[in-house]
Protein backbone atom coordinates (compact mmCIF):
# COMPACT_ATOMS: atom_id res chain seq x y z
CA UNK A 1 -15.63 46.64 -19.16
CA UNK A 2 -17.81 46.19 -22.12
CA UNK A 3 -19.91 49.51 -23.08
CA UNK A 4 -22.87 48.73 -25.04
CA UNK A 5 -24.26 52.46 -25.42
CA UNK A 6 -25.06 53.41 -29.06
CA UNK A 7 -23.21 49.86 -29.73
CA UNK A 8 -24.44 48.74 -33.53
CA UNK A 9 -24.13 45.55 -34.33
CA UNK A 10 -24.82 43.67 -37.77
CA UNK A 11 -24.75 40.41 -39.27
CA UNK A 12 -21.19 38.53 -40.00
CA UNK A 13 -20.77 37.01 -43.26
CA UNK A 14 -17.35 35.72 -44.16
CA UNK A 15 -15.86 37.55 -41.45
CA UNK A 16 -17.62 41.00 -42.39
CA UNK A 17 -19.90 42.79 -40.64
CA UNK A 18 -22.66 44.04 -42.35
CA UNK A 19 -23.35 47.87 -42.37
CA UNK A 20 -27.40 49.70 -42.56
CA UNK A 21 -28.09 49.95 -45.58
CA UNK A 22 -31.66 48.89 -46.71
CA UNK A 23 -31.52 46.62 -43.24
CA UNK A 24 -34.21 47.73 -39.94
CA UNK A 25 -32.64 48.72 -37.10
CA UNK A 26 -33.87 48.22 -33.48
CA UNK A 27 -32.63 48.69 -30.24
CA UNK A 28 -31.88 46.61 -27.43
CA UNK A 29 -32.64 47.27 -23.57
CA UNK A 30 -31.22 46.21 -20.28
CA UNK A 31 -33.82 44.39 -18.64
CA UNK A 32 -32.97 45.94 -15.12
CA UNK A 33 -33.48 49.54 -16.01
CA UNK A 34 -34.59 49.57 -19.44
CA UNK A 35 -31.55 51.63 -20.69
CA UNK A 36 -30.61 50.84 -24.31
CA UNK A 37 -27.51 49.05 -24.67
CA UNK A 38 -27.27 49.75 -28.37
CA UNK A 39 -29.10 48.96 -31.72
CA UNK A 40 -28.81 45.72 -33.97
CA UNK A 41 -29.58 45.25 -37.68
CA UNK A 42 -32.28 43.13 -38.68
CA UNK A 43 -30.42 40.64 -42.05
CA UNK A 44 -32.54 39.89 -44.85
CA UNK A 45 -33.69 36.77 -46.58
CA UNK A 46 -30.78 37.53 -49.27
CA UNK A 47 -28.80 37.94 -46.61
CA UNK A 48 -29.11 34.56 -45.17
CA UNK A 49 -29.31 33.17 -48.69
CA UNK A 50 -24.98 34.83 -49.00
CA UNK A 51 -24.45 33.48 -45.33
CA UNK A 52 -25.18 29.84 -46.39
CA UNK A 53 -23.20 30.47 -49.92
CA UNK A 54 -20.10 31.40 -47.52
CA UNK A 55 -20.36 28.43 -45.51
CA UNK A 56 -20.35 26.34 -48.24
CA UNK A 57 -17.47 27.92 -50.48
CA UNK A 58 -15.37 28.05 -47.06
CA UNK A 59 -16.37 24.07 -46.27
CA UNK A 60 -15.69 22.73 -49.52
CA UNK A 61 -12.40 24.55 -49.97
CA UNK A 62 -10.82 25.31 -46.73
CA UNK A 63 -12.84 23.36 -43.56
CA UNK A 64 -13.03 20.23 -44.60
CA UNK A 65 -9.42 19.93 -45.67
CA UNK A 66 -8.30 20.82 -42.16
CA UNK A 67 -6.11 18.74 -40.65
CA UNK A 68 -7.58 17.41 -37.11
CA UNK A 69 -4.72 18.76 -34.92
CA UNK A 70 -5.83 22.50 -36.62
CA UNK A 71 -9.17 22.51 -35.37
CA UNK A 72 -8.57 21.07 -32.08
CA UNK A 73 -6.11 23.70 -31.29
CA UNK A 74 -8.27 26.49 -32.45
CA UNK A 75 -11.05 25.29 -29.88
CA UNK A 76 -8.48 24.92 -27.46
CA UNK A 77 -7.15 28.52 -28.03
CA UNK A 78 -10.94 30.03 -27.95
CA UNK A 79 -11.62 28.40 -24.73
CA UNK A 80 -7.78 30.05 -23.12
CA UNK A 81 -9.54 33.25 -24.93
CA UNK A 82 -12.74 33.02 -23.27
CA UNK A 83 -11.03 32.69 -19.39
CA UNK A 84 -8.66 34.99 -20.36
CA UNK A 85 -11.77 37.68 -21.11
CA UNK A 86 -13.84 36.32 -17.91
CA UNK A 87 -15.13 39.23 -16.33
CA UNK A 88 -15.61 41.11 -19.76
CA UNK A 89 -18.09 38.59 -21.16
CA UNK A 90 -19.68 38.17 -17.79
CA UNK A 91 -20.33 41.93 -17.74
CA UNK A 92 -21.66 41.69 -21.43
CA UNK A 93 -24.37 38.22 -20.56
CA UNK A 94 -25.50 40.59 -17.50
CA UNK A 95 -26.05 43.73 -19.24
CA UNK A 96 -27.98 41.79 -22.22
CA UNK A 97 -29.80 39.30 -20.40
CA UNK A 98 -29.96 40.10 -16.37
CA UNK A 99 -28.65 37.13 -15.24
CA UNK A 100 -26.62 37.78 -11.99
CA UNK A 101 -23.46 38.36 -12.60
CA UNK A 102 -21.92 35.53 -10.63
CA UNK A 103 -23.79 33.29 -12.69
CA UNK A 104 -22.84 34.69 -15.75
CA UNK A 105 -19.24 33.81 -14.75
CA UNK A 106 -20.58 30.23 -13.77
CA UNK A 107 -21.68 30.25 -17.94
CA UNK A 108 -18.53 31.30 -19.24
CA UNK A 109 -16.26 28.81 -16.77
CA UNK A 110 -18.87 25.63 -18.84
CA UNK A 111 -18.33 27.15 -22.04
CA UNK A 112 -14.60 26.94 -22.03
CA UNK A 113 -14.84 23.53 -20.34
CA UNK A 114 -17.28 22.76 -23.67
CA UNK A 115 -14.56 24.02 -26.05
CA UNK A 116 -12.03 21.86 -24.52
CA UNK A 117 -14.33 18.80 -24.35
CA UNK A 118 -14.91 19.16 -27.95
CA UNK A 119 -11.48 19.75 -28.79
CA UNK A 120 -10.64 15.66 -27.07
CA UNK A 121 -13.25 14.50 -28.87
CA UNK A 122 -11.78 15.06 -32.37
CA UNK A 123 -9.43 12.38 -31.58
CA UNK A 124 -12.44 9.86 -31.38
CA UNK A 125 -13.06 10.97 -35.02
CA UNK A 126 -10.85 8.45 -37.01
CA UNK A 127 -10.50 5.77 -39.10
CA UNK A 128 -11.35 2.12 -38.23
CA UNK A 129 -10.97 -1.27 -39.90
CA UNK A 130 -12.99 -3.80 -39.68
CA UNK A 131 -12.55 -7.40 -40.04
CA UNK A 132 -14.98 -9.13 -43.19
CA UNK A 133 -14.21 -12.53 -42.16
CA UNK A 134 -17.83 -13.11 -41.02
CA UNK A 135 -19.18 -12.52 -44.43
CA UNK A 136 -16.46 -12.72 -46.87
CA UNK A 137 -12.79 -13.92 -46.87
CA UNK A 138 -10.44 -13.47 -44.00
CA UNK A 139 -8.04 -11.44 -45.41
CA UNK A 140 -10.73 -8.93 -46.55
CA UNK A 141 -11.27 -5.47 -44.43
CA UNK A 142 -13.41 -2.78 -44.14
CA UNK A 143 -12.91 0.44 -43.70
CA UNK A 144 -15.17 2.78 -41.61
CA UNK A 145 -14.32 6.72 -42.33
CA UNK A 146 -16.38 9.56 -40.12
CA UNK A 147 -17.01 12.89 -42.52
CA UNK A 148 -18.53 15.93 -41.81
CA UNK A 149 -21.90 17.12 -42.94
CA UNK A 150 -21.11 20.15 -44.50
CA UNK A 151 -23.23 23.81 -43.62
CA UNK A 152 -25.25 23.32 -40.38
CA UNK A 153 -27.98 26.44 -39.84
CA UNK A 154 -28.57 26.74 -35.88
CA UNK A 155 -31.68 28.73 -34.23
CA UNK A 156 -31.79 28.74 -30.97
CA UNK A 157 -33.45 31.13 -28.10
CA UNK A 158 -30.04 30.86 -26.17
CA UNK A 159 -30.77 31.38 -22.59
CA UNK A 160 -27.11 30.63 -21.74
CA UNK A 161 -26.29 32.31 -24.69
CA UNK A 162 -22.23 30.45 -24.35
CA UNK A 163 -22.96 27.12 -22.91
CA UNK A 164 -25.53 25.93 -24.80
CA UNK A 165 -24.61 27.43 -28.25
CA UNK A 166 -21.27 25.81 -27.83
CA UNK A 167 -23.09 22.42 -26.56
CA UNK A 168 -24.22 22.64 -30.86
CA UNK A 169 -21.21 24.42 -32.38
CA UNK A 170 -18.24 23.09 -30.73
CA UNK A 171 -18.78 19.66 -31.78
CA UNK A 172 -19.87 20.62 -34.55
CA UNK A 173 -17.06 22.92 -35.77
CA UNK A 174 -14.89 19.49 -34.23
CA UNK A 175 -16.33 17.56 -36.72
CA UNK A 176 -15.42 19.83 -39.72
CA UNK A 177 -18.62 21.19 -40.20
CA UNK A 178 -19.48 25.16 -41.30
CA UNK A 179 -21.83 27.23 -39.28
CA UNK A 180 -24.87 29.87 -40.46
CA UNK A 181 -26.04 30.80 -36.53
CA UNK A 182 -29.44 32.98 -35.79
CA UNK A 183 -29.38 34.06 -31.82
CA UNK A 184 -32.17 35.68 -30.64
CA UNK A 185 -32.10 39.43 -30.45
CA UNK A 186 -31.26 39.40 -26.58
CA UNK A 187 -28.06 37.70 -27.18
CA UNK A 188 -26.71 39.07 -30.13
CA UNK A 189 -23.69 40.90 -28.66
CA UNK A 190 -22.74 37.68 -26.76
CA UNK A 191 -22.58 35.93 -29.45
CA UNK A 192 -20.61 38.73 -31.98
CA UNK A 193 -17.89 38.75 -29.07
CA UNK A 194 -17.82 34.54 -29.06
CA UNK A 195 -16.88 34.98 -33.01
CA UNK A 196 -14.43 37.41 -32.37
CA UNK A 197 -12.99 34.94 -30.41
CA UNK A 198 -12.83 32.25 -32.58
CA UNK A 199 -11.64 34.55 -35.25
CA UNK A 200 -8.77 35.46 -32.63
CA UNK A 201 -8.18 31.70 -32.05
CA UNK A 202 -7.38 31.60 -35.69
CA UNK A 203 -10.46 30.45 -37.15
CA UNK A 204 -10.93 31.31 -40.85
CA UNK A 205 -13.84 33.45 -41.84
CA UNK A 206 -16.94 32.44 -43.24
CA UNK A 207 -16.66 29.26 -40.99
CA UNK A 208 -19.51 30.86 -38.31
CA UNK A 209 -21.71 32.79 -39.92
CA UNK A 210 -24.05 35.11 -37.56
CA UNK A 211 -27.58 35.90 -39.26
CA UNK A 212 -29.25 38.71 -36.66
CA UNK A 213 -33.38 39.32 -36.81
CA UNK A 214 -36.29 36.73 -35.99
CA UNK A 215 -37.81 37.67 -39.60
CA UNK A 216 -39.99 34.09 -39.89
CA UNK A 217 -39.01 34.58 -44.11
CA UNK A 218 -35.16 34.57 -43.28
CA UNK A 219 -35.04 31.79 -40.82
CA UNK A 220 -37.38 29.82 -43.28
CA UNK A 221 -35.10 30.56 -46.01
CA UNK A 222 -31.97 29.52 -43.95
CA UNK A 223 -33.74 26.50 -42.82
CA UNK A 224 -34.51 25.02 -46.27
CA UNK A 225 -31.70 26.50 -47.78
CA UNK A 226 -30.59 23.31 -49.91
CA UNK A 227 -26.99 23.31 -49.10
CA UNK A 228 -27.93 23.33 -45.40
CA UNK A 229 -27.27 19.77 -44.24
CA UNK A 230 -28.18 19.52 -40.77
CA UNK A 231 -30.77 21.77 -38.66
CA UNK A 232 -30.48 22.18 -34.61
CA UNK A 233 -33.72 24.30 -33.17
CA UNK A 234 -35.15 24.66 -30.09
CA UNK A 235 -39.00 24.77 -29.51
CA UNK A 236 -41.60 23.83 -27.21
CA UNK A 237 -42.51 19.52 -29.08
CA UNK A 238 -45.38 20.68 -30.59
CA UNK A 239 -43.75 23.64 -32.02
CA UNK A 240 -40.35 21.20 -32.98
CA UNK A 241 -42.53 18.58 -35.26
CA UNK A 242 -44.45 21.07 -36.80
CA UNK A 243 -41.04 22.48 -37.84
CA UNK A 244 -39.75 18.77 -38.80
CA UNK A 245 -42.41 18.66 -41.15
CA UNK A 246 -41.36 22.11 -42.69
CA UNK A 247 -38.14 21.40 -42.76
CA UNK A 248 -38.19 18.50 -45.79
CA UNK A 249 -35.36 16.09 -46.90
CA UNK A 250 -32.70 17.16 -44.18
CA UNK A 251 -31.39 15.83 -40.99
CA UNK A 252 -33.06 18.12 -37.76
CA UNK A 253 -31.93 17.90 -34.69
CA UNK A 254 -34.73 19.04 -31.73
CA UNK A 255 -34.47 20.29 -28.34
CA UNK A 256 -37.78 20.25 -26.96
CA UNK A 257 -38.65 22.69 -24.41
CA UNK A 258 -40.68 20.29 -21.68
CA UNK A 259 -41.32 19.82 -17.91
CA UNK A 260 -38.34 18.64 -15.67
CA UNK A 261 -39.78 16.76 -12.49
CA UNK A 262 -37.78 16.70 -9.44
CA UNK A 263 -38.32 14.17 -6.88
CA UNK A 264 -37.12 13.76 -3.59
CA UNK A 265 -37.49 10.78 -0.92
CA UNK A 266 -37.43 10.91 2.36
CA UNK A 267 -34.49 9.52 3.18
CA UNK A 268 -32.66 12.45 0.92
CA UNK A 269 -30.33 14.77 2.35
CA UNK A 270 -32.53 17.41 3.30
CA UNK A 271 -30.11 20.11 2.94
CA UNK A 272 -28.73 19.06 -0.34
CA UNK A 273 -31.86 18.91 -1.48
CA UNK A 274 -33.30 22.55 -0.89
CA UNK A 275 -30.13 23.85 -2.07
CA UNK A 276 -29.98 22.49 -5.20
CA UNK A 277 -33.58 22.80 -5.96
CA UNK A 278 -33.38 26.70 -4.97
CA UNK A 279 -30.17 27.25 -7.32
CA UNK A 280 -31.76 25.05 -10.28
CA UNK A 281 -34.98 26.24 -9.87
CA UNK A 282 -34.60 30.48 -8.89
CA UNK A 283 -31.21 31.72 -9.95
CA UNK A 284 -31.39 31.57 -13.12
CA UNK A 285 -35.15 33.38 -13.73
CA UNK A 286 -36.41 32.25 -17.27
CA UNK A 287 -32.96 31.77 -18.72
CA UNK A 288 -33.11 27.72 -18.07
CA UNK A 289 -35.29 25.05 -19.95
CA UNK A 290 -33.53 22.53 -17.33
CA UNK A 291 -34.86 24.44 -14.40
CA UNK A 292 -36.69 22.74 -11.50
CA UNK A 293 -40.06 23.88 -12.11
CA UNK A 294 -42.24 20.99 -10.34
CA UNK A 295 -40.96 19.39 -7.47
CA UNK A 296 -42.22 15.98 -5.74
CA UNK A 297 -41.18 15.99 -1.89
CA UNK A 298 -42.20 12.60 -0.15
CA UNK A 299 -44.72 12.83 2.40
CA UNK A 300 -41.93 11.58 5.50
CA UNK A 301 -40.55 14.86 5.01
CA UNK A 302 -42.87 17.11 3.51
CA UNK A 303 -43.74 19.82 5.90
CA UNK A 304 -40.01 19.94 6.89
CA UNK A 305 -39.08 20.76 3.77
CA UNK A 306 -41.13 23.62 3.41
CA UNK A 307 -40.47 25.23 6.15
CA UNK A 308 -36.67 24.99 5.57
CA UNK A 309 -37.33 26.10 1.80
CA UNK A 310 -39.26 28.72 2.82
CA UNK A 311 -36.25 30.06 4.97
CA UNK A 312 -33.71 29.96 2.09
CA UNK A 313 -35.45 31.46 -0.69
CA UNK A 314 -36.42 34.04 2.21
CA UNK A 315 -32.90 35.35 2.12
CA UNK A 316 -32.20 35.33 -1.32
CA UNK A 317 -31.32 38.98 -2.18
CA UNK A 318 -33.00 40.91 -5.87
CA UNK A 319 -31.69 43.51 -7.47
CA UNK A 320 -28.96 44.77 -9.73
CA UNK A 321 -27.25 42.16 -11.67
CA UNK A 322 -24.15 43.51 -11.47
CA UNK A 323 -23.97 43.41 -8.19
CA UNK A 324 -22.20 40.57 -6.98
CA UNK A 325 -24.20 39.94 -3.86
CA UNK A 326 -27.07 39.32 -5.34
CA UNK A 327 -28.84 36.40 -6.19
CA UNK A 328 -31.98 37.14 -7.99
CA UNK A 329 -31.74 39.34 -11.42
CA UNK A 330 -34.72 40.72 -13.71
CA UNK A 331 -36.20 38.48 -16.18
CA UNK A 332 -35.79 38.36 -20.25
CA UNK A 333 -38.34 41.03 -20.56
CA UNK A 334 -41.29 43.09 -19.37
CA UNK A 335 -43.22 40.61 -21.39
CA UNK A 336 -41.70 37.59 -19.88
CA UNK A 337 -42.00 39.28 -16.14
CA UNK A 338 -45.91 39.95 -16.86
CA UNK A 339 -46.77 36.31 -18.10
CA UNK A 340 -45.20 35.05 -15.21
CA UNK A 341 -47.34 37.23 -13.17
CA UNK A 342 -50.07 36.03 -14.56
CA UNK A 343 -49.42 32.59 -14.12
CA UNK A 344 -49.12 32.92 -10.61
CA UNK A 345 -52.38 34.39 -10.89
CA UNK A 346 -54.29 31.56 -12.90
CA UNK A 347 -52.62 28.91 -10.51
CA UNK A 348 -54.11 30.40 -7.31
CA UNK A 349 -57.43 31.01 -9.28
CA UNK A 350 -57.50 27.23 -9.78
CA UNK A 351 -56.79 26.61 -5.88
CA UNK A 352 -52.77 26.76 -5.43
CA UNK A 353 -51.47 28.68 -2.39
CA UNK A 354 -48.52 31.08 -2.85
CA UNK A 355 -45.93 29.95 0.11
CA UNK A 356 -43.46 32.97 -0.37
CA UNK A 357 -42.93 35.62 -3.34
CA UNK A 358 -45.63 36.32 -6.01
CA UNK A 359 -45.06 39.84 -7.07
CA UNK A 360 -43.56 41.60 -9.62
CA UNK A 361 -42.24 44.89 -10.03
CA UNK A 362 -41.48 46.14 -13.44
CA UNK A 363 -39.21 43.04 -14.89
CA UNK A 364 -38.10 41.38 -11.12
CA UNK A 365 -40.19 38.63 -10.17
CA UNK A 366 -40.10 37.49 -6.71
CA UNK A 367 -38.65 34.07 -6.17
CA UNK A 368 -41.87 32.45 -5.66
CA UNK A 369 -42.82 29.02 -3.99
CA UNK A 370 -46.26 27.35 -4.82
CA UNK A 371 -47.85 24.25 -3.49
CA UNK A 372 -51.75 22.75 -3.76
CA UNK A 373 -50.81 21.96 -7.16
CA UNK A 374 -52.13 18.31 -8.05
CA UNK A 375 -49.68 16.37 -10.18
CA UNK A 376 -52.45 15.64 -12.90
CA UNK A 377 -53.78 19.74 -12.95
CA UNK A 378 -53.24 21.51 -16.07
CA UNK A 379 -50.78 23.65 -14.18
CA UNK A 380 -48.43 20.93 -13.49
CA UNK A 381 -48.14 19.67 -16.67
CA UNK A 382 -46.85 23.29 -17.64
CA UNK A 383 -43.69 24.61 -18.64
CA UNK A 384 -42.98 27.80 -16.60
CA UNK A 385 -39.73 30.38 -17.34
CA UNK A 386 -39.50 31.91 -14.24
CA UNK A 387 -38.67 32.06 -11.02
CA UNK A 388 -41.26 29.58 -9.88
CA UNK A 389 -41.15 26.66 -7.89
CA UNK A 390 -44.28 24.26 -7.82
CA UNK A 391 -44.32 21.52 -4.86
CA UNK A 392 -46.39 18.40 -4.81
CA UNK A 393 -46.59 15.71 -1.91
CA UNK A 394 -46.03 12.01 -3.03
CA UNK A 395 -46.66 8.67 -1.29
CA UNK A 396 -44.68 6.13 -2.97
CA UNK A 397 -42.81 6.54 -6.70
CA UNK A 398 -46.02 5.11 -8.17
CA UNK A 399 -47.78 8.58 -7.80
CA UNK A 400 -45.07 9.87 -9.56
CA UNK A 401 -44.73 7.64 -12.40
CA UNK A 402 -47.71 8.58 -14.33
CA UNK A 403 -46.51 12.05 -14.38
CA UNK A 404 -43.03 11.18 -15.70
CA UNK A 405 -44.77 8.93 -18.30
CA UNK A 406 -47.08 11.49 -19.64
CA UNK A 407 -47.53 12.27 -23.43
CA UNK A 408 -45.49 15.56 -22.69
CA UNK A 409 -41.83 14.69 -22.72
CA UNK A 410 -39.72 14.81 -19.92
CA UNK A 411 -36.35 16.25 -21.17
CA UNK A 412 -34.58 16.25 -17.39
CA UNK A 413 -35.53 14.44 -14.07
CA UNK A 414 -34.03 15.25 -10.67
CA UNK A 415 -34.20 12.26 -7.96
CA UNK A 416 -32.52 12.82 -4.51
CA UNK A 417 -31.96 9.38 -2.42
CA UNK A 418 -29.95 8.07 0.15
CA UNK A 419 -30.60 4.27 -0.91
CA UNK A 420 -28.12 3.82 -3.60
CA UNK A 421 -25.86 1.83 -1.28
CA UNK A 422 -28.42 -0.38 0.03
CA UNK A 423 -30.91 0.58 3.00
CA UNK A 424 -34.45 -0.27 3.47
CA UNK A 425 -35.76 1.10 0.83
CA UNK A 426 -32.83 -0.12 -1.87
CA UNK A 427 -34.83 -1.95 -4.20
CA UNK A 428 -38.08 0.22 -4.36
CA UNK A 429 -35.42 3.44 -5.25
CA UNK A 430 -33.60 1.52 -7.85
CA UNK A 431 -36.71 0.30 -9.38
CA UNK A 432 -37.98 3.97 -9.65
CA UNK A 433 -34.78 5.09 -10.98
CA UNK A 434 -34.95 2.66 -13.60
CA UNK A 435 -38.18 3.36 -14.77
CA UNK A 436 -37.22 7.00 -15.24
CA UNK A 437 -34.38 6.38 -17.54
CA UNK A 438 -36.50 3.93 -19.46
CA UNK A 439 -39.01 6.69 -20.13
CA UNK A 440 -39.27 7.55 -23.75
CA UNK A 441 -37.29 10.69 -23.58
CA UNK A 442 -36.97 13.26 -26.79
CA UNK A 443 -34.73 15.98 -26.95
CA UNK A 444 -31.55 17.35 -26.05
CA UNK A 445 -29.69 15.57 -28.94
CA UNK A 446 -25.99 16.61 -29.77
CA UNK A 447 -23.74 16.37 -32.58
């Protein structure tokens, strides 16, 4: 297994680490117990400034000369990597973040599945031609070529520090492009053993580049680093076009961090229903900007539904991590676990009632299960990262429309229904399903 104990880690610039020197050091803690699992080395602006000079000298003379077939295989090999090294990366994402272990293994069974994906896709990336003959002669053709961007700077808080880093990287390294990464602090060593992979895979160096520290000066300077091409970033909408307007003359790519409704009818499989909202909305603590934080249960079936929710999140088990029996882990931080708290708080100040759950001890907040929260309150416009469930009654899919249509964006939307093949309520279900995918959604944007 991984040992993290007086583990340094510092930034990796063409495939070296890089050692103290003039660079702050800090440590990082286990969020169970608060033990340190080692010490990381803040980078420095110049530092960033060499990381994107790397990428660039590596993409102009080695990545974007490689041959397709090269970089699918290298993917491919990383992802054989990654399964082969299961239970040693899902030790690591436990120690560093607190996610149960079983669901760490759930993150790195995606990621290789990502890393495979990506690695099929190169073969859409090809030439076409193009027939002229509706503008110019027929025997004229046109010829459509797909290139790669060049250096693309990531920053993202990377609460499934595998999957969703390699939802940005994978296609990106696919493409031909060069990487400058900065993780959060949290998921540093995650990440450092993911480039050891790829370097393993047969990945040349100075194609990832890992830039450690949240210094605001750094990640400006990588940001608006002129041979930067592309930006990916993850912050609450607000936060993301405030950073679009920063960021000047360069192609961004935003994932907004937003609500994500879930609504379920009354015909719905009940069961179905509270399992999947109890695993997308519990398990994962305040790792998951996809998690089901307000949920919209039909009055038909309303009461029954709470009382059978009520019973499962009842026997879901907190504790160690490691532990494969359980199902609840710690959250981020002390920080995190205290504004969570207090949320809870605020929301029965303002008339909610707390169902089940509610407490906190040190960084484990109960799995908690609110309702009396009106679909138009402050509160359920909110974004929460934690263990928190919110649950609103609904008449018809018109009292849930103005929610899904509201300024903030929506970036997912849960709806469970047993009408897609045509019962009584058929065309009022299908009507409300089309609505929500016509809703003007922003974020979540790939390469």
């Amino acid at each position: 297994m991984t040992k993290l104990k007086n583990y340094h880690f510092g930034s990796i610039i063409d495939g070296k680490e890089l050692d103290k020197g003039e660079r702050t050091e800090i440590a990082i803690y286990n969020p169970y117990n608060a033990e340190v699992l080692g010490k990381i080395l803040y980078a420095t602006p110049q530092d960033a400034e060499n990381a994107v000079s790397s990428a660039h000298r590596v993409y102009t003379k080695t990545m974007k000369k490689m041959p397709t077939h090269r970089r699918a295989e290298i993917l491919r090999k990383t992802a054989d990597l990654l399964e082969s090294e299961q239970e040693q990366f899902a030790h690591l994402l436990t120690l560093e973040g607190g996610k149960p272990i079983k669901v760490s293994r759930l993150d790195i069974a995606y990621a290789a599945q990502v890393l495979r994906f990506a690695s099929q896709a190169i073969k859409s990336i090809y030439e076409e031609r193009v027939s002229l003959n509706q503008v110019v002669e027929e025997s004229h053709l046109g010829i459509v070529k797909r290139v790669s961007l060049g250096v693309i700077a990531i920053s993202l808080p990377v609460n499934y520090p595998l999957t969703l880093l390699l939802y940005k990287m994978a296609p990106a390294i696919a493409a031909g492009n060069t990487i400058v990464l900065n993780p959060t602090e949290t998921t540093v060593y995650s990440t450092g053993l993911l480039y050891r992979l790829f370097e393993k895979a047969g990945m040349p160096k100075g194609v990832i580049n890992i830039i450690a520290g949240a210094n605001q000066s750094l990640v400006g300077n990588l940001m608006n680093h002129p041979k930067v091409k592309l930006v990916i970033c993850t912050k609450s909408s607000a936060e993301s076009w405030k950073e679009k307007d920063i960021i000047k003359k360069k192609k961004i790519l935003l994932d907004f961090k937003t609500k994500n409704p879930t609504i379920i009818f009354d015909e719905a499989d009940l069961d179905f229903a509270i399992t999947t909202v109890v695993n997308a909305g519990l398990l994962h603590t305040d790792r998951s900007i996809m998690s089901a934080q307000h949920v919209f249960v039909q009055k038909g079936i309303y009461e029954k539904f709470l009382e059978e929710l009520i019973k499962k999140v009842q026997t879901l088990k907190i504790g160690n991590p490691l532990d494969d029996t359980i199902d609840i882990g710690p959250m981020a931080s002390l920080a995190a676990a205290e504004k969570a708290e207090t949320w809870v708080r605020n929301m029965i100040e303002r008339g909610a009632t707390v169902l089940v759950g509610g407490s906190r001890h040190q960084t484990m907040m109960e799995p908690t299960i609110i309702s009396g929260v009106t679909a138009d309150s402050t509160v359920a416009r909110g974004i929460t990262f934690a263990p928190i469930i919110s649950i609103m009654p609904f008449h018809t899919k018109q009292d849930v429309m103005s929610y899904m249509n509201a300024p903030e964006s929506v970036l997912h939307a849960g709806v469970f229904t047993r009408n897609s093949k045509g019962t009584t309520r058929k065309e009022e279900v299908n009507l409300a399903i089309e609505e929500m995918t016509t809703i003007k959604l922003i974020g979540n944007n790939h390469l």
